[in-house]
Protein backbone atom coordinates (compact mmCIF):
# COMPACT_ATOMS: atom_id res chain seq x y z
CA UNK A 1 -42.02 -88.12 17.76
CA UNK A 2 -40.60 -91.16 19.60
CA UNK A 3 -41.19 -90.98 23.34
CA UNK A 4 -37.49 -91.62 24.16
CA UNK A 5 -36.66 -88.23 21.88
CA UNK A 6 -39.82 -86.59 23.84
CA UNK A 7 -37.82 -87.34 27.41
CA UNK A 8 -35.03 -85.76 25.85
CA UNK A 9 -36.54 -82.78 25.13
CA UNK A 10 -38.02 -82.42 28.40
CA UNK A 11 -34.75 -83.14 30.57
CA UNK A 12 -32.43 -81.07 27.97
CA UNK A 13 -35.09 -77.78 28.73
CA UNK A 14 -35.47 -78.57 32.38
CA UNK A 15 -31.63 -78.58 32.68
CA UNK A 16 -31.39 -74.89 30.74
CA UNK A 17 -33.79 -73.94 33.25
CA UNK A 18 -31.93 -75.07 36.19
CA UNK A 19 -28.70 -73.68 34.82
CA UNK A 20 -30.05 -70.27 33.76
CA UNK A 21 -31.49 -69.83 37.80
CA UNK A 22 -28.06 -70.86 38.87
CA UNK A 23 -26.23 -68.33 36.84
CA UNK A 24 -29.09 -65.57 38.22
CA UNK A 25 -28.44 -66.59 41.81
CA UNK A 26 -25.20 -66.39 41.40
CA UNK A 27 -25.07 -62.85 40.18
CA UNK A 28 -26.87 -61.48 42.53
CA UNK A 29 -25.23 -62.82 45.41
CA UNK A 30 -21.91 -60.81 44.32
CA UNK A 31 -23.51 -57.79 44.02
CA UNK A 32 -22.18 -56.49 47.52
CA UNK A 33 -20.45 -52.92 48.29
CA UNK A 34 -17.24 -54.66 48.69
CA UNK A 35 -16.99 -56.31 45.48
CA UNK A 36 -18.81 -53.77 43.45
CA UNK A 37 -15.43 -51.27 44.68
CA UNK A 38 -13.20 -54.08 43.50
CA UNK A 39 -14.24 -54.18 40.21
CA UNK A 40 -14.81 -50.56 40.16
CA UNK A 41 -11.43 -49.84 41.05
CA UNK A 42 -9.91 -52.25 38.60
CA UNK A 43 -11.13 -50.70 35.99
CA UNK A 44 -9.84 -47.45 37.07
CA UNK A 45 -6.79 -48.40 37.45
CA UNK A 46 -4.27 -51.28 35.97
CA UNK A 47 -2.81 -52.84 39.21
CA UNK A 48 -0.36 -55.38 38.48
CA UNK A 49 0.21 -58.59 40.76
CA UNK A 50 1.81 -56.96 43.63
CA UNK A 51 -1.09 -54.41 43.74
CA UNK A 52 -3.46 -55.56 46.91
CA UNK A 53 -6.98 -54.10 46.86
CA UNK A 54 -8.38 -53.89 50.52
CA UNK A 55 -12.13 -54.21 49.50
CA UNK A 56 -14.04 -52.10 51.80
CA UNK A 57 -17.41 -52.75 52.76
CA UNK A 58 -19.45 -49.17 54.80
CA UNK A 59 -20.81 -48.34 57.40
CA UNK A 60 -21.68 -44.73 58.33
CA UNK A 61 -21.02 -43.18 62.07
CA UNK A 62 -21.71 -39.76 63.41
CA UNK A 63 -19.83 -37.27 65.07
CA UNK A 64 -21.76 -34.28 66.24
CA UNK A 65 -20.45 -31.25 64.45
CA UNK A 66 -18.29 -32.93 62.08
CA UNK A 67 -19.28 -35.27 58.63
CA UNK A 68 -18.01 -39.03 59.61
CA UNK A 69 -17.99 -41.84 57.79
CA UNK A 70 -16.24 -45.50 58.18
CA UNK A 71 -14.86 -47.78 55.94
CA UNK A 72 -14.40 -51.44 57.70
CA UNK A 73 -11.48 -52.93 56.10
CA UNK A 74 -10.64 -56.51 56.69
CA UNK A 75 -11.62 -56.28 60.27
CA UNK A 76 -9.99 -52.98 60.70
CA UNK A 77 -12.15 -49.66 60.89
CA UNK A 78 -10.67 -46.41 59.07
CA UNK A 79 -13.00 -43.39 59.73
CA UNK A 80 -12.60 -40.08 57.65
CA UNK A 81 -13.97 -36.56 59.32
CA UNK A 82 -14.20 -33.66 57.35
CA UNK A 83 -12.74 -31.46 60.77
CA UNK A 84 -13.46 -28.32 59.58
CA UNK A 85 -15.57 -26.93 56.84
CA UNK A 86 -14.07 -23.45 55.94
CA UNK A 87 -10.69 -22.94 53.85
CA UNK A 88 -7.38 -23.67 55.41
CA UNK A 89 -3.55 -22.93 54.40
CA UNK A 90 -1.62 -25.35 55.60
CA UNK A 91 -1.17 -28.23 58.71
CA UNK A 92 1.15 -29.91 60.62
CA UNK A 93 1.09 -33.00 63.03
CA UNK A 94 3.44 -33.49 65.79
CA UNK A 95 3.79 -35.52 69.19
CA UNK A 96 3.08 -34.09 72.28
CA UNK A 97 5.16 -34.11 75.40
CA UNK A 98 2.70 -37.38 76.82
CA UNK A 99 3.75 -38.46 73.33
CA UNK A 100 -0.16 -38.16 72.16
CA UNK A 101 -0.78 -36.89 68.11
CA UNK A 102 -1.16 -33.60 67.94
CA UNK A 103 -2.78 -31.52 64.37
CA UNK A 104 -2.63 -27.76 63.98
CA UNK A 105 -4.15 -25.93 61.08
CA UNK A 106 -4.55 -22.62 60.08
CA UNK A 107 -7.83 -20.98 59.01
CA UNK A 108 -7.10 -19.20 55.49
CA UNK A 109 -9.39 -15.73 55.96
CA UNK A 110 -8.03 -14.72 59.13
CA UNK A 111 -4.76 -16.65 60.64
CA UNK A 112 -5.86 -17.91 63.61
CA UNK A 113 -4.62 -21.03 64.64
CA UNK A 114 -6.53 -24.78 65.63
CA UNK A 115 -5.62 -27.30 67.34
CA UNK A 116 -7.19 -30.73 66.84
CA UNK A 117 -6.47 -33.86 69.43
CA UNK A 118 -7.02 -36.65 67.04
CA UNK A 119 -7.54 -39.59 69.66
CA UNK A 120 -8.96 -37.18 72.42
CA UNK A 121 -12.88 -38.34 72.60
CA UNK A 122 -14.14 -34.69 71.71
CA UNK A 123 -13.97 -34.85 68.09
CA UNK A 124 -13.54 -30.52 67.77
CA UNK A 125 -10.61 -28.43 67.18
CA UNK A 126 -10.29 -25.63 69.45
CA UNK A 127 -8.96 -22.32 68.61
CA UNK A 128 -5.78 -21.53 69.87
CA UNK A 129 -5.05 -18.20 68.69
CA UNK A 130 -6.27 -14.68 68.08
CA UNK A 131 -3.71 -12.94 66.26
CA UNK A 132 -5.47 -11.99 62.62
CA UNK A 133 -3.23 -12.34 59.53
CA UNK A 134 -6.10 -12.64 56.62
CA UNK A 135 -5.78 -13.82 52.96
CA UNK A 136 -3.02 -16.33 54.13
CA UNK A 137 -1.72 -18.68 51.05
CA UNK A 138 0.56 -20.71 52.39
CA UNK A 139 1.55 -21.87 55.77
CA UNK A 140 5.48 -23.61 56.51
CA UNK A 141 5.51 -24.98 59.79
CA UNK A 142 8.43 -26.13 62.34
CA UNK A 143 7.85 -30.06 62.92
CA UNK A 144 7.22 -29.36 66.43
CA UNK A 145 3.93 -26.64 65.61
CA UNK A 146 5.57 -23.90 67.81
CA UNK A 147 6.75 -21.86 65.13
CA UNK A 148 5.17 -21.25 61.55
CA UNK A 149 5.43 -18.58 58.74
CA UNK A 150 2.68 -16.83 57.22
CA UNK A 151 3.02 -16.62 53.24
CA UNK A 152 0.20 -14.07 52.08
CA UNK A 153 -0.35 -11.68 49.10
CA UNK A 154 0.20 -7.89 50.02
CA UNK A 155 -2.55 -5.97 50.22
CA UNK A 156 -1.35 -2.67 48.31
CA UNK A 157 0.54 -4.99 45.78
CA UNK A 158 -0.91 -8.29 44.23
CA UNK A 159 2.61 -9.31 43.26
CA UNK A 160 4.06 -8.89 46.33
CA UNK A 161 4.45 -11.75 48.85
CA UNK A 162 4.67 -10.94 52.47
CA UNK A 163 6.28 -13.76 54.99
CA UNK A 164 5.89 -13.48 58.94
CA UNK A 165 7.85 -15.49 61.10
CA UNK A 166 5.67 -16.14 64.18
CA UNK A 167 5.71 -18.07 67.81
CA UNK A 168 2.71 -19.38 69.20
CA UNK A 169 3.18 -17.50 73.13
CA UNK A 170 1.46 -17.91 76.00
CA UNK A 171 -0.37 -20.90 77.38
CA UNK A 172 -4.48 -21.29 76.48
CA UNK A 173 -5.61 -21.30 80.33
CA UNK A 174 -9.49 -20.34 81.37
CA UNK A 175 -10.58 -19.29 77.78
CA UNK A 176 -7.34 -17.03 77.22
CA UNK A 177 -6.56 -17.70 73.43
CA UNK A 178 -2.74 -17.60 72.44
CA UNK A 179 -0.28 -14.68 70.55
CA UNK A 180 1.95 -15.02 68.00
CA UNK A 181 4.89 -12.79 68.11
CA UNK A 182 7.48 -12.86 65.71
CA UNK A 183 8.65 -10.32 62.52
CA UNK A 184 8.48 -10.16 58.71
CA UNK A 185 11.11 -11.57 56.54
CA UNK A 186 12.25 -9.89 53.26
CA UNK A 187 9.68 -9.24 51.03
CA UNK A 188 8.90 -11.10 47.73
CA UNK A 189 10.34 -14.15 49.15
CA UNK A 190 9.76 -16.74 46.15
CA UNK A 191 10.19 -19.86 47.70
CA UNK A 192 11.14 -21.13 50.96
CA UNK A 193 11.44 -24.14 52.92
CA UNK A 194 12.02 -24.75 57.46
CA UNK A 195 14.85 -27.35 58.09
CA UNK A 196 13.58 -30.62 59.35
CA UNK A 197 14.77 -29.32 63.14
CA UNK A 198 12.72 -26.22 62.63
CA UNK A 199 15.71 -24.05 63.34
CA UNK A 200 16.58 -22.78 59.89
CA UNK A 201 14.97 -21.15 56.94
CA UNK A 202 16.22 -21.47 53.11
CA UNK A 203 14.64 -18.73 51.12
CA UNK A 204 14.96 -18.57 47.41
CA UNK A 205 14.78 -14.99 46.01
CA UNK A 206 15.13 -13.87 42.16
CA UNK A 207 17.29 -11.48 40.75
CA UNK A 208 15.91 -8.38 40.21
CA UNK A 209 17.83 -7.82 36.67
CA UNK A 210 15.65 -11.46 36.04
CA UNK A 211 19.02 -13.10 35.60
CA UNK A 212 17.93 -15.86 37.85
CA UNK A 213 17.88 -16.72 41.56
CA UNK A 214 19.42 -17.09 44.95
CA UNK A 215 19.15 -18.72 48.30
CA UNK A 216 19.89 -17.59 51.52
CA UNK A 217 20.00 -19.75 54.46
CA UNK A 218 18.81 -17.56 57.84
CA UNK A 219 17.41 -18.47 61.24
CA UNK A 220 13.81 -18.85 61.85
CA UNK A 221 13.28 -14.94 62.44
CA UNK A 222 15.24 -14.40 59.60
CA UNK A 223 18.30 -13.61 61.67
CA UNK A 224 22.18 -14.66 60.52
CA UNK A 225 21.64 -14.68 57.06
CA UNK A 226 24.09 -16.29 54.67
CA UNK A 227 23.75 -16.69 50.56
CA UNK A 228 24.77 -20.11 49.84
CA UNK A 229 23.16 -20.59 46.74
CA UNK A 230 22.93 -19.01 43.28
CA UNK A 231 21.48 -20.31 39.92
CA UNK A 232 20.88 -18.74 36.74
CA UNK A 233 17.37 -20.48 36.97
CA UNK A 234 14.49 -19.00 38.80
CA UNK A 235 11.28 -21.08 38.31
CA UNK A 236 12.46 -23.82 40.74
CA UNK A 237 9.93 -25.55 43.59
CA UNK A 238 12.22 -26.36 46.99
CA UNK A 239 11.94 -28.56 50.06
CA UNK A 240 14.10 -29.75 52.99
CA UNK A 241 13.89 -33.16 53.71
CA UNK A 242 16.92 -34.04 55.29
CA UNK A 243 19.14 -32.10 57.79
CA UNK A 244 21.55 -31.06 54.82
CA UNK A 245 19.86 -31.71 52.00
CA UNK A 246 17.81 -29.38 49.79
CA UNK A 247 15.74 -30.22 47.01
CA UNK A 248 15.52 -28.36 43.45
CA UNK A 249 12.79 -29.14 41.19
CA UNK A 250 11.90 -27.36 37.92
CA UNK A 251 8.50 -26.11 38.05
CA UNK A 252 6.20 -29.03 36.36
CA UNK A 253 4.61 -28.60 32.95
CA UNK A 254 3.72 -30.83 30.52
CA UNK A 255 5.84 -28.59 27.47
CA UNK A 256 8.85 -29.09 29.54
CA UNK A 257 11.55 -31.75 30.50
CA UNK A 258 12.02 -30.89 33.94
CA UNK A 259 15.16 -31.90 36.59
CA UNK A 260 15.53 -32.59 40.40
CA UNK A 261 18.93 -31.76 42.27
CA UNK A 262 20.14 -32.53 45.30
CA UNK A 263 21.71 -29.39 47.05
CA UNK A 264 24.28 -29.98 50.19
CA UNK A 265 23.86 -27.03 52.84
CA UNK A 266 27.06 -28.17 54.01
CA UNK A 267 29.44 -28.29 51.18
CA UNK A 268 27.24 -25.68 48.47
CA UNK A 269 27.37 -28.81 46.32
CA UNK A 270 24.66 -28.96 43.39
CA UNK A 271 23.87 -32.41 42.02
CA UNK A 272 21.91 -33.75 39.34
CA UNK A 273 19.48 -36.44 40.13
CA UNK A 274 16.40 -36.67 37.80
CA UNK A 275 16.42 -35.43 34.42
CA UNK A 276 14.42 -35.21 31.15
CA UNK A 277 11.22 -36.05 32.27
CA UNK A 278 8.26 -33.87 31.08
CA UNK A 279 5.47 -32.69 33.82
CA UNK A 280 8.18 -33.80 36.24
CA UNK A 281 6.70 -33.23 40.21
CA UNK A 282 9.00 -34.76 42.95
CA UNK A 283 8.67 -35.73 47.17
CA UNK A 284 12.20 -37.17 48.54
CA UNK A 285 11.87 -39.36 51.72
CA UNK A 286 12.92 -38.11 54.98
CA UNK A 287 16.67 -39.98 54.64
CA UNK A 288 16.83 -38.78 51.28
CA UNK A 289 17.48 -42.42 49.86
CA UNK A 290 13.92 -42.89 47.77
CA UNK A 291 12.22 -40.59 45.33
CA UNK A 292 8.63 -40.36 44.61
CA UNK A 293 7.70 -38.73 41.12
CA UNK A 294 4.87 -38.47 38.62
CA UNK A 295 6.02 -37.28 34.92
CA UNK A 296 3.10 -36.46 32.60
CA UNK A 297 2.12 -39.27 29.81
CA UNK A 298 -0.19 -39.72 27.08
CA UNK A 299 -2.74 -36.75 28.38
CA UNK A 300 -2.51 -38.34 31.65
CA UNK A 301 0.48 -39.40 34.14
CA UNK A 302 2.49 -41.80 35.89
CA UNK A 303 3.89 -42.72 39.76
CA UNK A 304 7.40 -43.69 39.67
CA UNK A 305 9.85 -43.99 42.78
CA UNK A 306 13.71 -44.02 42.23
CA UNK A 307 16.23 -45.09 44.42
CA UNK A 308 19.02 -42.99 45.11
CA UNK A 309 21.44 -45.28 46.82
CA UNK A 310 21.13 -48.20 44.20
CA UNK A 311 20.11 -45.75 41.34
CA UNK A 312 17.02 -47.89 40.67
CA UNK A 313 13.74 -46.64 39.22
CA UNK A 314 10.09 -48.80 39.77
CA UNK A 315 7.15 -48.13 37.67
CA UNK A 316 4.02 -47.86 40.26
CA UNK A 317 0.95 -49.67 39.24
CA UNK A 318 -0.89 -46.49 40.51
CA UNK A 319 -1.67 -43.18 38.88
CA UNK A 320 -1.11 -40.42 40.61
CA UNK A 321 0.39 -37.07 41.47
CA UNK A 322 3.65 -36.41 43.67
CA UNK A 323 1.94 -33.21 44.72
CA UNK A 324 -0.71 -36.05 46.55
CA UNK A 325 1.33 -38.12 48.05
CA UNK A 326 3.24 -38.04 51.53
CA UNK A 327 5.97 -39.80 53.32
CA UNK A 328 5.74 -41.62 56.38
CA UNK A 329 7.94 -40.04 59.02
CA UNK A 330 7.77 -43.69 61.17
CA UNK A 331 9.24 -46.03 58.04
CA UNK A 332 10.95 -44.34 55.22
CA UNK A 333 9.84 -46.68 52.55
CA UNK A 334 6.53 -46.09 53.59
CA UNK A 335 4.41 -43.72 50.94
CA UNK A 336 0.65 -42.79 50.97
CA UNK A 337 -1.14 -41.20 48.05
CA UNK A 338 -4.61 -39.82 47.11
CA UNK A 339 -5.05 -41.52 43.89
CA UNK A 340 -7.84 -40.41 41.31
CA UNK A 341 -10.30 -42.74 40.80
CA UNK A 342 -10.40 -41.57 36.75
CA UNK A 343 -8.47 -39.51 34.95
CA UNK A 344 -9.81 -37.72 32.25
CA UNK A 345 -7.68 -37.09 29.23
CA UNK A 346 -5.98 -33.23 29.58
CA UNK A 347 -2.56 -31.57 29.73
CA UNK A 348 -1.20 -32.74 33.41
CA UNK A 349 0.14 -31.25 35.43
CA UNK A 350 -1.57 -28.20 34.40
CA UNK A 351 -4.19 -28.57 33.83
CA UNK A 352 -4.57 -29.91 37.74
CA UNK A 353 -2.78 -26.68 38.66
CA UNK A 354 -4.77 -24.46 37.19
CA UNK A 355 -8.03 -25.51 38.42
CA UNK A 356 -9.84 -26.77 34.88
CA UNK A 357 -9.53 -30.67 35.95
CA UNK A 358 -10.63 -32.41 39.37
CA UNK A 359 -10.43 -35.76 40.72
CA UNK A 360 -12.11 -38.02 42.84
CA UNK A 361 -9.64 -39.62 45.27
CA UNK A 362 -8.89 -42.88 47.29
CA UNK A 363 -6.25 -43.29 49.78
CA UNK A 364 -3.94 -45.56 49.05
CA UNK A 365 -0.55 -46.72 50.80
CA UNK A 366 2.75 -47.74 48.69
CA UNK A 367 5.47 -49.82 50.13
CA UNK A 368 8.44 -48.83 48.60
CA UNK A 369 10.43 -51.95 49.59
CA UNK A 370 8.15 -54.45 48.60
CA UNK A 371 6.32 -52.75 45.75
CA UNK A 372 3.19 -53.97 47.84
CA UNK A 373 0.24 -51.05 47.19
CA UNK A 374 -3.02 -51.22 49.40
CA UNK A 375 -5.82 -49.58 49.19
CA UNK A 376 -6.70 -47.78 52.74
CA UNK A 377 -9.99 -45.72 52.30
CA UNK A 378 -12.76 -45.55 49.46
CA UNK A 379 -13.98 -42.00 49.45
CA UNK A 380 -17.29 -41.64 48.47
CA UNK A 381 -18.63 -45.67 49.20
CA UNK A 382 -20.27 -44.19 52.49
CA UNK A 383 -20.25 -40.46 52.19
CA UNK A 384 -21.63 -37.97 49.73
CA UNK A 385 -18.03 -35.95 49.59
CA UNK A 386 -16.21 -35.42 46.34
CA UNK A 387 -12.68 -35.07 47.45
CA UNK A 388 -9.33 -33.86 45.30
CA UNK A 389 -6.66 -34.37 48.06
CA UNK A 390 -3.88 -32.27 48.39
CA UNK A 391 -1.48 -31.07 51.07
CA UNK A 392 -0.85 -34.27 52.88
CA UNK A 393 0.62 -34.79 55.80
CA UNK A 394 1.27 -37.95 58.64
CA UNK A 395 1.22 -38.22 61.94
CA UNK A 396 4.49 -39.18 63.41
CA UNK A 397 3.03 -42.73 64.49
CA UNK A 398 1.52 -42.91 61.15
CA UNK A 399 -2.25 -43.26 62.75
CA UNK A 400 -3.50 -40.55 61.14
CA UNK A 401 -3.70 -39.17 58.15
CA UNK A 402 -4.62 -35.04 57.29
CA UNK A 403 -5.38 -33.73 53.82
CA UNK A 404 -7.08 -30.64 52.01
CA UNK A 405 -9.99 -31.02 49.84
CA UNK A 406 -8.41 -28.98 46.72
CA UNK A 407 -12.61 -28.14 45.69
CA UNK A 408 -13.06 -26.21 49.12
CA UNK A 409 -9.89 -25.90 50.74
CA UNK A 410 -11.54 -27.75 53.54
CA UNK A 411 -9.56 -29.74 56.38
CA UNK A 412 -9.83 -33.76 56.60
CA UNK A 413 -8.87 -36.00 58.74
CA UNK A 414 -8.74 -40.41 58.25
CA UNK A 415 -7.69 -42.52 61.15
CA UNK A 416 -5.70 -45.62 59.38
């Protein structure tokens, strides 16, 4: 071998050498938290080019009676506090008179009420009442946390559902926990839903020849009661977004096309909005002008949001559920989801419904406007919690963030 082929050896393996360190180096120096989310994440799910992922990189915090964790996003810190460990039916957040956030829970075994000063220092809720109403299901709350109604099973009938109508009287001074005085509605109230002023109840009843349903709008103690509404339908899901404006969904199931309408408490007038979708679950904006819905697809589902004024529909990079999503009450095109980090293949909705699947969540934040999606929190980078949100809700400066952990029933809480 010539010695000019013999140098060419040598360089060509001392160059592989050099190259194959390089590449090594490389690697591992991109093996961080934050980028090993990103990828994670965008394999999970297919953002498009107007999806932004807010890689998150941890660190974990403590808060004495309470499990704390912090993501630091892009300079900005959001912590998430599991604030309170037993099962809960329902929360509300409101603005106090100094204008501070204000959450109130109930606990699901006996009634009792919380309270829980988000940017108070404490980091506790504090029990506000004593009146016991156990086995509660669901809670509907006035938007000001005054006035609530108990939704619970009865106890001498399992297909019976009770509803209280209840003010929170008194004032906690030197240890004295609150009342709640109020009366019981109708029984076997199917549905029912407190007008955005928290003056007004719509109840939704069925027929008791099973011809189909009714609705009755009363005051909050069930007082002045008027039947505005009557449909040869009875499975229907209800909310009241606006002041006049009802919502009518057919209850979501993957065998079924299902249909939203609009329903005007001032003129009885019954309109048509969505229609033909399958697994169809919908959340309507707080003007009533966008539309957030998930329709089941392929063993899976979809995030779509349709606007009503320009009769628009966008396809959201994001998979999710309605049922986990929220509206901001600060900027109506504002929309924040718990999105699963996989999906496996099943029957959705139902099989979410009925307990067989779970998910592991992030929270994410849609802008309905711009079709801009960020990712706010990664559960799970910094804590050990597996977490299937559900029951959302916002705090009227949208700072915080409340949300049920659908495996426990537990209460959480994530400062944006």
């Amino acid at each position: 071998m010539s010695k000019r082929n013999s140098i060419i050896i040598i360089l060509t393996v001392l160059l592989l050498i050099i190259g194959g360190l390089f590449f090594f180096y490389s690697r591992s120096g991109n093996t961080g938290t934050g980028n090993q989310a990103s990828s994670t994440q965008s394999a999970v799910n297919p953002f498009g080019s107007n999806a932004t992922n807010k890689t998150t990189t941890g660190t974990t915090g403590g808060n004495t009676g309470n499990n704390t964790q912090t993501n630091t996003t892009n300079g900005n810190t959001a912590k998430l506090t599991q604030l309170y460990a037993n099962p809960t039916s329902g929360s509300v957040f409101f603005a106090s008179k100094s204008n501070q956030d204000v959450l109130e829970f109930v606990d699901r075994a006996n009634g009792n009420v919380y309270q829980y000063l988000p940017q108070s220092q404490s980091g506790q809720p504090t029990r506000l009442t004593d009146t016991t109403i156990p086995k509660i299901e669901e809670v509907k709350w006035s938007p000001t946390g005054n006035n609530l109604v108990y939704r619970y099973l009865d106890n001498n009938n399992t297909d019976t559902i009770d509803s209280f109508s209840g003010t929170i009287t008194g004032t906690s001074t030197g240890g004295n926990l609150r009342q709640i005085a109020g009366t019981f509605l109708s029984v076997d109230l199917a549905q029912m839903a407190v007008s955005p002023k928290g003056d007004k109840i719509f109840g939704l009843w069925k027929k008791n020849d099973g011809s189909g349903s009714f609705g009755v709008l009363s005051n909050l103690d069930g007082t002045n009661k008027k039947q505005i509404f009557n449909s040869s339908a009875s499975s229907w899901n209800i909310s009241w977004p606006t002041n006049t404006l009802v919502t009518f969904t057919t209850r979501p199931t993957y065998k079924d096309y299902g249909y939203l309408f609009f329903f005007n408490t001032q003129t009885y007038s019954f309109e048509r909005i969505l229609g033909d979708i399958a697994g169809l679950s919908t959340l309507t904006n707080s003007d009533g002008s966008l539309i957030a819905y998930s329709r089941s697809q392929d063993k899976a589902f979809s995030l779509n949001i349709y606007d009503t004024k320009n009769k628009t529909d966008e396809s959201i990079p994001l998979a999710t559920l309605a049922d986990k999503c929220v509206w901001s009450t600060k900027n109506t095109n504002i929309l924040y989801c718990a999105v699963p980090q996989s999906i496996p293949s099943d029957t959705y909705p139902d099989a979410w419904y009925q307990g067989t699947e779970f998910f592991q969540d992030n929270i994410w934040m849609i802008d309905a406007n711009s079709g801009v999606t960020t990712q706010l929190y990664q559960i799970g980078v910094n804590e050990s919690a597996s977490i299937d949100a559900m029951n959302l809700t916002i705090s009227p400066d949208d700072k915080y963030l409340s949300f049920s952990n659908k495996n426990d029933l537990s209460l959480w809480i994530l400062g944006l």
